[in-house]
N, C-alpha and C. Protein backbone atom coordinates (compact mmCIF):
# COMPACT_ATOMS: atom_id res chain seq x y z
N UNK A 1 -1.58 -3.53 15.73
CA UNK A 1 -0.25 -4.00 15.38
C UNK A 1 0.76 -3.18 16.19
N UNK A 2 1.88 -3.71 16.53
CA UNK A 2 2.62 -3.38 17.54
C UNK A 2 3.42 -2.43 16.64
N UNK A 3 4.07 -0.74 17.26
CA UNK A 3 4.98 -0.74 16.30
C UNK A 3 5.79 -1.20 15.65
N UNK A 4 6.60 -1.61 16.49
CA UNK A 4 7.75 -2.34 15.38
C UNK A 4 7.34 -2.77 14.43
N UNK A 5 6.30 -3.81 14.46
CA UNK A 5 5.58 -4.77 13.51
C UNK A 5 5.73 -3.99 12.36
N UNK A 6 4.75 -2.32 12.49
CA UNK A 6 4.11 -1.57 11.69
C UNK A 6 5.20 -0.95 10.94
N UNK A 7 6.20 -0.73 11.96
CA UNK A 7 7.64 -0.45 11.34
C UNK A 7 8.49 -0.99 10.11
N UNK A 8 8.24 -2.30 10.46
CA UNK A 8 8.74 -3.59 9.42
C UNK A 8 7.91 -3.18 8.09
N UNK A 9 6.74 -3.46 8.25
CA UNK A 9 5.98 -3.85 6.90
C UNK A 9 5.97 -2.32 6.29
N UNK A 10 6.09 -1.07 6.75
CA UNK A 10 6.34 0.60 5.82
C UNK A 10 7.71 0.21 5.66
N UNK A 11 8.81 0.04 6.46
CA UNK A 11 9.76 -0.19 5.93
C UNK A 11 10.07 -1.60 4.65
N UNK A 12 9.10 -2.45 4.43
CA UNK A 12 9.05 -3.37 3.57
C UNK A 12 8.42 -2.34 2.18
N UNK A 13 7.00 -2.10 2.37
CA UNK A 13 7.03 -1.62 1.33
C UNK A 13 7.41 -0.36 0.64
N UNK A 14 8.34 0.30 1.42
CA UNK A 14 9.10 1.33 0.80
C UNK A 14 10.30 0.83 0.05
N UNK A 15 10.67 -0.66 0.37
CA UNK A 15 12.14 -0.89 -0.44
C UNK A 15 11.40 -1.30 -1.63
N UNK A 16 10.04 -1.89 -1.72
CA UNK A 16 9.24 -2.30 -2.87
C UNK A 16 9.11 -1.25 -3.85
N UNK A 17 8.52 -0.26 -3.11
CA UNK A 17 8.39 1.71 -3.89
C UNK A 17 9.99 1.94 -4.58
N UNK A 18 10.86 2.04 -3.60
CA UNK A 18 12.73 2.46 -4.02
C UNK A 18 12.88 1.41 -5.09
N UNK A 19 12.72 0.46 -4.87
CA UNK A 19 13.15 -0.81 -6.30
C UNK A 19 12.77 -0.85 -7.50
N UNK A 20 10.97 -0.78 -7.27
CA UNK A 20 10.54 -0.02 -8.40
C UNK A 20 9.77 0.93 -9.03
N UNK A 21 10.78 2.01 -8.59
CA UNK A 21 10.99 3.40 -8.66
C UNK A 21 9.34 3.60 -8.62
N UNK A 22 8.31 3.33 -7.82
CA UNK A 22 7.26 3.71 -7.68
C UNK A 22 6.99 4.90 -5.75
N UNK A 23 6.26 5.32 -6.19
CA UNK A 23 5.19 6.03 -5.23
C UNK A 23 4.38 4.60 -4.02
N UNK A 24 4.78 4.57 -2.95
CA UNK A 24 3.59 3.91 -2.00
C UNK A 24 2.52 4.14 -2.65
N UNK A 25 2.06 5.24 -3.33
CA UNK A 25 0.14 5.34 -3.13
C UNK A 25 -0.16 4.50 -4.88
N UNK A 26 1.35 4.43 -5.43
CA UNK A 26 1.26 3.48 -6.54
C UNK A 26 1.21 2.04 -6.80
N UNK A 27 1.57 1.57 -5.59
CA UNK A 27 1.90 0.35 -4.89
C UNK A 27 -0.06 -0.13 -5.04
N UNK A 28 -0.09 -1.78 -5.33
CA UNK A 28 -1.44 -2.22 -5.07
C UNK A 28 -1.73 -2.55 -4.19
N UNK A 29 -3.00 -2.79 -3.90
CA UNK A 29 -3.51 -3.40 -2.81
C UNK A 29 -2.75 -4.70 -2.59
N UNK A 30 -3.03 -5.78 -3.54
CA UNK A 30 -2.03 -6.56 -2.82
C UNK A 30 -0.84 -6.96 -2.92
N UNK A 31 -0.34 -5.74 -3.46
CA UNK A 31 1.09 -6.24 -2.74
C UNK A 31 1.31 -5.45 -1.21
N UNK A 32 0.77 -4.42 -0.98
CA UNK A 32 0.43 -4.06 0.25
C UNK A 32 0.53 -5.12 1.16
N UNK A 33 -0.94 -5.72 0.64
CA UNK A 33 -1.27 -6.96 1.93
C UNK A 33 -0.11 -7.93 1.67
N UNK A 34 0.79 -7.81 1.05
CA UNK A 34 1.60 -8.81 0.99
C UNK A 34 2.82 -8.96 2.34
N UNK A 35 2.61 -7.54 2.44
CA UNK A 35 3.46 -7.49 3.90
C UNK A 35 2.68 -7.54 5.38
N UNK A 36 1.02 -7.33 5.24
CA UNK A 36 0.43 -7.78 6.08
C UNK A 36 -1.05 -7.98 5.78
N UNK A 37 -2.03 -8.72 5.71
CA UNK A 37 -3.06 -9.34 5.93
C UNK A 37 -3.88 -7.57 6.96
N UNK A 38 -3.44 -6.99 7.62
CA UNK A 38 -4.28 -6.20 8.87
C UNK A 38 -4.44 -4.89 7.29
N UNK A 39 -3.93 -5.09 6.23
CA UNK A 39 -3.83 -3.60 5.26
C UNK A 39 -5.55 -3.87 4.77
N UNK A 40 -5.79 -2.77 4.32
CA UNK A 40 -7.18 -2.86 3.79
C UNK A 40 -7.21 -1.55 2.70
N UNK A 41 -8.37 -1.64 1.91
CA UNK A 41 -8.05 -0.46 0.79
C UNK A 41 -8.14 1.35 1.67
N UNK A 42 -8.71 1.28 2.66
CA UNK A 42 -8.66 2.70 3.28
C UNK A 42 -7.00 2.74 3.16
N UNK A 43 -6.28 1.98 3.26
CA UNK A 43 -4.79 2.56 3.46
C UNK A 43 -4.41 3.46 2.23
N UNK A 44 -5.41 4.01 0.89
CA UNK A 44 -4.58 4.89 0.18
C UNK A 44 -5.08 6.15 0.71
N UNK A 45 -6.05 6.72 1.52
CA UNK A 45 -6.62 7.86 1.85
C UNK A 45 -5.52 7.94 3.02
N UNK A 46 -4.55 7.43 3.81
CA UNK A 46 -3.07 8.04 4.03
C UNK A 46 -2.01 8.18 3.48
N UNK A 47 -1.98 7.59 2.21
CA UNK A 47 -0.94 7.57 1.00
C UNK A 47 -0.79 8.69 0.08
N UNK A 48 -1.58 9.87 0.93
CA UNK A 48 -1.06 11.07 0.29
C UNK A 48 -0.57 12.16 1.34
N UNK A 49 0.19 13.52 0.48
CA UNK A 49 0.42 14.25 1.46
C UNK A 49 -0.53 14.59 2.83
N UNK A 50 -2.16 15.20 2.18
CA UNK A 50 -3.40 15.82 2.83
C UNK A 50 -3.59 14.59 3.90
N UNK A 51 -2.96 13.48 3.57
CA UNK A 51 -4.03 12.18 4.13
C UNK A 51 -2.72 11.70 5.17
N UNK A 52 -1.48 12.19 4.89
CA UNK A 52 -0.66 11.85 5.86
C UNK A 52 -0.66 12.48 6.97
N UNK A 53 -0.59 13.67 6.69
CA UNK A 53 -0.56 15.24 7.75
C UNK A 53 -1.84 15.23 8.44
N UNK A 54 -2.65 15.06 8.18
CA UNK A 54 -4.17 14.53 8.95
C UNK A 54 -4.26 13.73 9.24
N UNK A 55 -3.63 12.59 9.80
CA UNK A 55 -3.45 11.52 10.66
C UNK A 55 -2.90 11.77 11.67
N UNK A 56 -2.37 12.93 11.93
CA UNK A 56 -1.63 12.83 13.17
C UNK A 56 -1.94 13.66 14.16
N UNK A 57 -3.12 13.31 14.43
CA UNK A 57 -3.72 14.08 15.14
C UNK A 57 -3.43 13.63 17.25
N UNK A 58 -2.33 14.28 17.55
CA UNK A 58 -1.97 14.25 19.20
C UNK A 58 -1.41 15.93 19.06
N UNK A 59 -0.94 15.55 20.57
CA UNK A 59 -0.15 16.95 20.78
C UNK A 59 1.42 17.05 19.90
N UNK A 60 1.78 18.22 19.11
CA UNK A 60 2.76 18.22 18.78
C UNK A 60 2.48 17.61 16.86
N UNK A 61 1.52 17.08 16.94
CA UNK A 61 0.95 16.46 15.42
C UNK A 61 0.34 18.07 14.19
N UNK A 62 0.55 17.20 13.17
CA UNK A 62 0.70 17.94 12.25
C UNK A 62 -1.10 17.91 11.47
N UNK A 63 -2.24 17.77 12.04
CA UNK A 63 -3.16 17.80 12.00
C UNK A 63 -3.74 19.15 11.52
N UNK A 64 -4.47 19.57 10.79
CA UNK A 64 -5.08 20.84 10.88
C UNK A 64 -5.05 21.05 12.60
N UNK A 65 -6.65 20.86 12.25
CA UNK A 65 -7.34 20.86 13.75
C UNK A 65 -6.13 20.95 15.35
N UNK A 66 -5.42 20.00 15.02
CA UNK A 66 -3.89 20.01 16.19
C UNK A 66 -3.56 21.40 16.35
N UNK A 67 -3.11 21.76 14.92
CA UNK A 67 -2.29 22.73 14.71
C UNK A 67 -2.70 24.06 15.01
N UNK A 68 -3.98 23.93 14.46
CA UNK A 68 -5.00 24.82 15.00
C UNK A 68 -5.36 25.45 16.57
N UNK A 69 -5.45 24.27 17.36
CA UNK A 69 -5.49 24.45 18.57
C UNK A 69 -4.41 24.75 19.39
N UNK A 70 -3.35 24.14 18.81
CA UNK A 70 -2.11 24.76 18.90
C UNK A 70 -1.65 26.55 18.90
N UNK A 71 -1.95 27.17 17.74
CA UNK A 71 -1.86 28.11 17.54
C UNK A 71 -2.43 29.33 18.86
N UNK A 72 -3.77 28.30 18.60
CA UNK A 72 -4.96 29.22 20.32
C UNK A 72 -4.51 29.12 21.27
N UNK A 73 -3.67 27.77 21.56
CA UNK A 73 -3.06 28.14 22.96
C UNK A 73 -2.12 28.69 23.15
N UNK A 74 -1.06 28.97 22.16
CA UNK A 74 0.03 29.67 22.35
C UNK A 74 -0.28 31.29 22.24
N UNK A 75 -1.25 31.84 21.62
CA UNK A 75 -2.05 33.01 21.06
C UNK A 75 -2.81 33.73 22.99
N UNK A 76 -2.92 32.35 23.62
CA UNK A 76 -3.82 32.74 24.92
C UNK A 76 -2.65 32.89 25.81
N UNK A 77 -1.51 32.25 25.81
CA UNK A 77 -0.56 32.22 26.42
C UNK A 77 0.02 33.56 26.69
N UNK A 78 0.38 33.90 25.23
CA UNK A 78 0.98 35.54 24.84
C UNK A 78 0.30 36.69 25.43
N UNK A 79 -1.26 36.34 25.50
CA UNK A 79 -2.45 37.53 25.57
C UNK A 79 -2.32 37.95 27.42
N UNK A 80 -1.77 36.40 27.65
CA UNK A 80 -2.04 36.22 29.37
C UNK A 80 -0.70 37.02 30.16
N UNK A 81 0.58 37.11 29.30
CA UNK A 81 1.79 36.92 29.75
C UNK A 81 2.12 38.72 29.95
């Protein structure tokens, strides 16, 4: 899904969450799929903090493991300088 797309439908079901006064990870499955057909039930294992922050795994991402490696290179950087 293209961002934007992906953009639309989190921004859809967050006005669903704000309206009624619920949590995304409270939100059902289908009303989920109600904003797209591509949702499937893995989407609550990112519907939490642990499960958000571990998705983002690139450079600059908030990943353990990222962050982690992060740390080593800046740690090798210092050692080198």
């Amino acid at each position: 899904m293209a961002f934007r797309d992906a953009h639309e439908v989190v921004g859809l079901a967050v006005r669903l969450g704000l309206e009624s006064q619920r949590d995304l990870s409270e939100l059902t499955l289908a009303e989920l799929q109600g904003f797209s057909a591509l949702v499937s039930e893995d989407v609550f294992a990112y519907l939490t903090l642990e499960g958000s922050v571990a998705a983002r795994q690139h450079i600059g991402g908030t990943a353990p493991e990222t962050v982690k490696a992060a740390i080593q290179a800046a740690r090798q950087l210092l050692d080198n300088a």
